[in-house]
C-alpha atoms as a PDB file:
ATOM      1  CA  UNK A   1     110.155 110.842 106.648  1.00  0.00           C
ATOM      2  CA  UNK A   2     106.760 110.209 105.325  1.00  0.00           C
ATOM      3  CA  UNK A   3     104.911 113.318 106.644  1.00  0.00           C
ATOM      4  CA  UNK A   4     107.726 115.802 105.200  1.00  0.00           C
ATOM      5  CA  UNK A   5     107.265 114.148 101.901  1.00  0.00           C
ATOM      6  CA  UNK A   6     103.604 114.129 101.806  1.00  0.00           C
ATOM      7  CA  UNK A   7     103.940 117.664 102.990  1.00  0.00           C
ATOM      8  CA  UNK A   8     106.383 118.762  99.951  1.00  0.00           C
ATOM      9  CA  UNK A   9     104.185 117.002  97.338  1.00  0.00           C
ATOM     10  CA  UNK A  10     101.337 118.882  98.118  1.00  0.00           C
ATOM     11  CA  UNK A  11      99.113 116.477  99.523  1.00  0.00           C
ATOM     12  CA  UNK A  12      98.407 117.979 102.964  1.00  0.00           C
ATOM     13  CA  UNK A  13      96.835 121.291 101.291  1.00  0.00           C
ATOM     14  CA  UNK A  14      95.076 118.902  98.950  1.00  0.00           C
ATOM     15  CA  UNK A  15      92.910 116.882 101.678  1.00  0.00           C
ATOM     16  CA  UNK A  16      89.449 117.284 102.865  1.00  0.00           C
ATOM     17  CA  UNK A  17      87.135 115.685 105.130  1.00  0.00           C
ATOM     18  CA  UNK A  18      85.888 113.612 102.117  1.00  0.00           C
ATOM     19  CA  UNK A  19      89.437 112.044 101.344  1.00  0.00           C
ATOM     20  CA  UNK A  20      90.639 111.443 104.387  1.00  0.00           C
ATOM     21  CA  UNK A  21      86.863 109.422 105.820  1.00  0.00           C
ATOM     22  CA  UNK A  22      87.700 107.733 102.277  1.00  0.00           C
ATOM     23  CA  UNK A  23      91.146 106.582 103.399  1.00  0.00           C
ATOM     24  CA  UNK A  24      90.397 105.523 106.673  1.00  0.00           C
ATOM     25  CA  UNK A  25      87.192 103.384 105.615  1.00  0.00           C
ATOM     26  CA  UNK A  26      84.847 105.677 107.143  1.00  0.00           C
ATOM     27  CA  UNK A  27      82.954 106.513 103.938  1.00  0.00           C
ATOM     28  CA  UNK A  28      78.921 106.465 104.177  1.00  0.00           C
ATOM     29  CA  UNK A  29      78.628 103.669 101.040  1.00  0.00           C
ATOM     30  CA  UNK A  30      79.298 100.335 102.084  1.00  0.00           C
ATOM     31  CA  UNK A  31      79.695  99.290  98.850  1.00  0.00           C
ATOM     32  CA  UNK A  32      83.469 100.967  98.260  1.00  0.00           C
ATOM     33  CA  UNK A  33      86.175  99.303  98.450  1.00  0.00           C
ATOM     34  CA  UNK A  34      87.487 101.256 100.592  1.00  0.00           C
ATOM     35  CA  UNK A  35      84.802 100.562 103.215  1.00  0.00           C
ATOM     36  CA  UNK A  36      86.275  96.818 103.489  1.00  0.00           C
ATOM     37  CA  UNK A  37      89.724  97.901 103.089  1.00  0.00           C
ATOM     38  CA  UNK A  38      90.841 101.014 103.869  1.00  0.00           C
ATOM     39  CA  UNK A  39      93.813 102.392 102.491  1.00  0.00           C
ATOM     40  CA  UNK A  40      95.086 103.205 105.912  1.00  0.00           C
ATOM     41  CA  UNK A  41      96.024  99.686 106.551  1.00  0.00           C
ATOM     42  CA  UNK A  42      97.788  99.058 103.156  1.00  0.00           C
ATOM     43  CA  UNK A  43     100.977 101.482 104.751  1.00  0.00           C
ATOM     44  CA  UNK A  44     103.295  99.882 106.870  1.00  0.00           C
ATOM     45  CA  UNK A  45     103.394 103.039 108.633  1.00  0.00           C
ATOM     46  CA  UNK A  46     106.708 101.976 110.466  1.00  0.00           C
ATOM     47  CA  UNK A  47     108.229 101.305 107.546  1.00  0.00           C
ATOM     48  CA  UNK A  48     107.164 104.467 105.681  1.00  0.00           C
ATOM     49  CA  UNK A  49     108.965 106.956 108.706  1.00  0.00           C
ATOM     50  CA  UNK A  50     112.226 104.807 108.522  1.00  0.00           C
ATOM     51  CA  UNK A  51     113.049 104.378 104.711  1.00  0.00           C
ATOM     52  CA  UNK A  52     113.570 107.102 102.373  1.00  0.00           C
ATOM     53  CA  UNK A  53     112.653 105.122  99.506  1.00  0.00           C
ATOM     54  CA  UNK A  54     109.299 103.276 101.069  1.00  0.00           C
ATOM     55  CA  UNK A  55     108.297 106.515 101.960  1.00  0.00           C
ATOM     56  CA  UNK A  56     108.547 108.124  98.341  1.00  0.00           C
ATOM     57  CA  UNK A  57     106.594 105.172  96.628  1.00  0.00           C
ATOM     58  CA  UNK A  58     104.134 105.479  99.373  1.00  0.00           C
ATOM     59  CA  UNK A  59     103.648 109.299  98.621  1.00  0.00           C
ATOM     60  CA  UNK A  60     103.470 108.897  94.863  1.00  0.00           C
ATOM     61  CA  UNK A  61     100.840 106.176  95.618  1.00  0.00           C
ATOM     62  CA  UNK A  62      98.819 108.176  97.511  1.00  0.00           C
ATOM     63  CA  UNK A  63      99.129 111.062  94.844  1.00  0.00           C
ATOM     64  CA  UNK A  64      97.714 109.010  92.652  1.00  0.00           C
ATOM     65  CA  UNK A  65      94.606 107.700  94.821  1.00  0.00           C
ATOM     66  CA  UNK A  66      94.015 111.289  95.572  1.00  0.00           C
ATOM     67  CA  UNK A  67      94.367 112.386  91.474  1.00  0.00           C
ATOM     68  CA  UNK A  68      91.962 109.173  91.023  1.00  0.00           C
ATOM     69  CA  UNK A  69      89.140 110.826  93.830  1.00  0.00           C
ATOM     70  CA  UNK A  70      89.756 114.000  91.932  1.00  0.00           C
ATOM     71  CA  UNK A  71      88.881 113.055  88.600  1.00  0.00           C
ATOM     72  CA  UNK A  72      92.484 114.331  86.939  1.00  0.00           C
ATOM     73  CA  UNK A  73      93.569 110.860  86.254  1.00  0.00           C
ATOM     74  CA  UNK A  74      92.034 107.590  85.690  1.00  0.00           C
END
């Protein structure tokens, strides 16, 4: 459920190398936040394949964490 929403939203085409060693941790500052707690391990990722509706607030979330990285929001 999760991956064919993140792929209609857009958010597939949208990622980089950048974004996605930002959301697993693996970012070269070790002062982000993300560093210490990647967003990666804020999903229950079992969760997010089974329910419809987990799945869509976990896709807008990560929308807007990749809007945020791009500067369109924030």
């Amino acid at each position: 459920m999760i991956f064919l929403l993140l792929w209609r939203a857009g958010l597939v085409r949208r990622m980089n190398a950048e974004k996605i060693r930002f959301f697993f941790g693996a970012t070269d500052n070790p002062l982000y936040l993300s560093r210490r707690s990647p967003l990666v391990s804020r999903i229950s990722w079992l969760r997010a394949m089974v329910s419809p509706r987990y799945a869509r607030a976990v896709v807008g979330w990560l929308a807007y964490r990749a809007d945020l990285f791009d500067g369109r929001c924030g």
